[in-house]
Protein backbone atom coordinates (compact mmCIF):
# COMPACT_ATOMS: atom_id res chain seq x y z
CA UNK A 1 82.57 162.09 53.70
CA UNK A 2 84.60 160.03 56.11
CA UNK A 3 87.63 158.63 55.98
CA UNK A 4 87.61 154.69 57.92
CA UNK A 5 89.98 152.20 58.44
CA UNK A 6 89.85 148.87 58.53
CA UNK A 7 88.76 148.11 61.53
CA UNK A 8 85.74 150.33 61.05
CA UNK A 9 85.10 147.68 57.99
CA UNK A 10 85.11 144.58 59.96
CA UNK A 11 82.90 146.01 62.60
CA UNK A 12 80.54 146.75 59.86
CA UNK A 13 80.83 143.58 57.93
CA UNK A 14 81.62 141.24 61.12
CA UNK A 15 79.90 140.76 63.68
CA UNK A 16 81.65 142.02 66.84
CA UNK A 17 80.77 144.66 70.03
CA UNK A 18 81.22 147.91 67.64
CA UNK A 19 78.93 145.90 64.88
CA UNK A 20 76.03 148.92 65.91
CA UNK A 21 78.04 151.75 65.86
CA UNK A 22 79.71 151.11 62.41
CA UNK A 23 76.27 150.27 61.58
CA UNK A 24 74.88 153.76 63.36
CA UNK A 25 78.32 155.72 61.45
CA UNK A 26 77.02 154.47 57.96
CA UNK A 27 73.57 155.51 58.22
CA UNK A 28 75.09 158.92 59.21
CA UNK A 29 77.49 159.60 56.58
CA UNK A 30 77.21 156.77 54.17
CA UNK A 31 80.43 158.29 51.85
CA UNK A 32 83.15 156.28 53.34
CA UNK A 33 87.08 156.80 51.94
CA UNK A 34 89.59 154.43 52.02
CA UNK A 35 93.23 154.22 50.95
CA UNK A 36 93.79 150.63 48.83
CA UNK A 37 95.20 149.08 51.43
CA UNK A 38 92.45 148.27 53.18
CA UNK A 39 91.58 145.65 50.86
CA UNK A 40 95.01 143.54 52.22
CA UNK A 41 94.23 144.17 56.00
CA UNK A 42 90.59 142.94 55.34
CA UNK A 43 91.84 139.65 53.30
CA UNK A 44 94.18 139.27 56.64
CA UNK A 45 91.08 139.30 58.97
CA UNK A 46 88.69 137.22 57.01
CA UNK A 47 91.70 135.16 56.82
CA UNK A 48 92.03 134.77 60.79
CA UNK A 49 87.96 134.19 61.11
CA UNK A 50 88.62 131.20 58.66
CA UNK A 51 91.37 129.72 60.06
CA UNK A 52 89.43 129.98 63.35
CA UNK A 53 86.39 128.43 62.30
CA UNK A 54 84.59 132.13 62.64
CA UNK A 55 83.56 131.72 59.20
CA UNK A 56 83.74 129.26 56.43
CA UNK A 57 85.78 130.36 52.71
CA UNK A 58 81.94 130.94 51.16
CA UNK A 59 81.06 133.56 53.76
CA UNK A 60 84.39 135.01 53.49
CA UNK A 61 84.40 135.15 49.59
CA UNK A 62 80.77 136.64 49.94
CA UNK A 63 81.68 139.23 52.65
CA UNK A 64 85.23 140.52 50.80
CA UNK A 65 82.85 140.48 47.39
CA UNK A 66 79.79 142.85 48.95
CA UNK A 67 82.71 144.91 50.89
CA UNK A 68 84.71 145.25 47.95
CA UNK A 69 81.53 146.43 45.73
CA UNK A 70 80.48 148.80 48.27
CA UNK A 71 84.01 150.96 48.06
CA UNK A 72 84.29 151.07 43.94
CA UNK A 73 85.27 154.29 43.19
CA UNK A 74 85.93 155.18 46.98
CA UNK A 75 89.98 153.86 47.02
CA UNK A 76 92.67 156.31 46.72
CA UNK A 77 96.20 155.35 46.23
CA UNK A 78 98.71 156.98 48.84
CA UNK A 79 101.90 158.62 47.75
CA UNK A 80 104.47 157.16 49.43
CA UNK A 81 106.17 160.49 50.34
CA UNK A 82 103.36 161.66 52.42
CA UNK A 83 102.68 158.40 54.54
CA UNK A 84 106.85 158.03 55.15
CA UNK A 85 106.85 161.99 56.28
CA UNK A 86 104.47 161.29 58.87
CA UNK A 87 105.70 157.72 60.01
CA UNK A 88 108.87 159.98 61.22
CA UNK A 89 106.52 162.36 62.90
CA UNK A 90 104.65 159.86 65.01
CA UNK A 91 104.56 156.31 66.38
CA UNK A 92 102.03 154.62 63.95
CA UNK A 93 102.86 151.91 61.45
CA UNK A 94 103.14 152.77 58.03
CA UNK A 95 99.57 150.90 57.00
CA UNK A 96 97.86 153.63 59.80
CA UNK A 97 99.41 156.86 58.34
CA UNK A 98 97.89 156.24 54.85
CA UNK A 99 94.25 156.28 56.67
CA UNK A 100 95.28 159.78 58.18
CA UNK A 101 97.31 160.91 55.12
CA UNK A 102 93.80 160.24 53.11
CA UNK A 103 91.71 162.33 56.29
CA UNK A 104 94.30 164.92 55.70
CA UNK A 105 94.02 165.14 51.45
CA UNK A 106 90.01 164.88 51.78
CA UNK A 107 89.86 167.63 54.86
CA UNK A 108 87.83 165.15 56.74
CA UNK A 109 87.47 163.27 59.89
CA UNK A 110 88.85 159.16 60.31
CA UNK A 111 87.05 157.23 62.12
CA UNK A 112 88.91 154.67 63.73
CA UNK A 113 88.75 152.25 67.37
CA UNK A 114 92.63 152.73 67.40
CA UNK A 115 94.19 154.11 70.18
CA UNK A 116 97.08 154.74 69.04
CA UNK A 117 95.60 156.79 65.98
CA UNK A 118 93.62 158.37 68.27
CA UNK A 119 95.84 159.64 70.75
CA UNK A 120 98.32 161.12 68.07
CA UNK A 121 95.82 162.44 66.32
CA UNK A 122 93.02 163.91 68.40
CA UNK A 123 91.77 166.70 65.71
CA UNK A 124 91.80 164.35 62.64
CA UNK A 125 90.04 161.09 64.52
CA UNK A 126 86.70 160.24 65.78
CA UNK A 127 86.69 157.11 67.74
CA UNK A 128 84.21 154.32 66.61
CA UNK A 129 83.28 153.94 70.04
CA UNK A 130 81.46 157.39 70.78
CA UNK A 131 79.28 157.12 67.50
């Protein structure tokens, strides 16, 4: 079980550089964890490859709908107390601490291409990168 954040999904589901690793990470642990949030950041980025004629609204509606399928039952909800703890701890935003406060509940790794994740949390992370 691994914990990923969002922009582990749209390397999977995207095309981009890191498209083979996510692809490589899923075939090695296929139980990915998310927090619900992921679901907004995703809408966000579909929402740029639209508006930048990446994509058109049917491959976007197809992607979020596949993506979306693929985490059912696999969303936790984040207590607010936990993410705001660590947001005083560290320099992340707010939407990065629930990825590591869900790493830290489930005991497992998050795999993320953020550096800033990364660097303040060198136990808890895997970069996408190395997979």
């Amino acid at each position: 079980m691994l914990v990923v954040d969002t922009n582990v999904i749209v390397h999977y589901w995207l095309k981009s550089y890191l498209n083979s690793n996510a692809e490589r990470l899923l075939e090695s642990d296929a139980e990915w964890i998310v927090p619900f949030l992921w679901r907004s950041e995703f809408r966000s980025v579909l929402a740029f490859y639209i508006r930048k004629n990446l994509i058109d609204t049917d491959t976007a509606l197809q992607i979020i709908n596949l993506a979306e399928t693929s985490f059912i039952g696999k969303e936790y909800l984040i207590e607010s107390k936990e993410v705001i703890e660590l947001v005083n701890t560290t320099k992340c935003s707010a939407y990065d601490c629930e990825f590591v406060c869900l790493a830290k509940n489930f005991n497992t790794k998050l795999v993320t291409s953020d550096k800033q994740i990364l660097s303040e949390f060198p136990n808890l992370t895997i970069d996408l990168k190395s997979v």
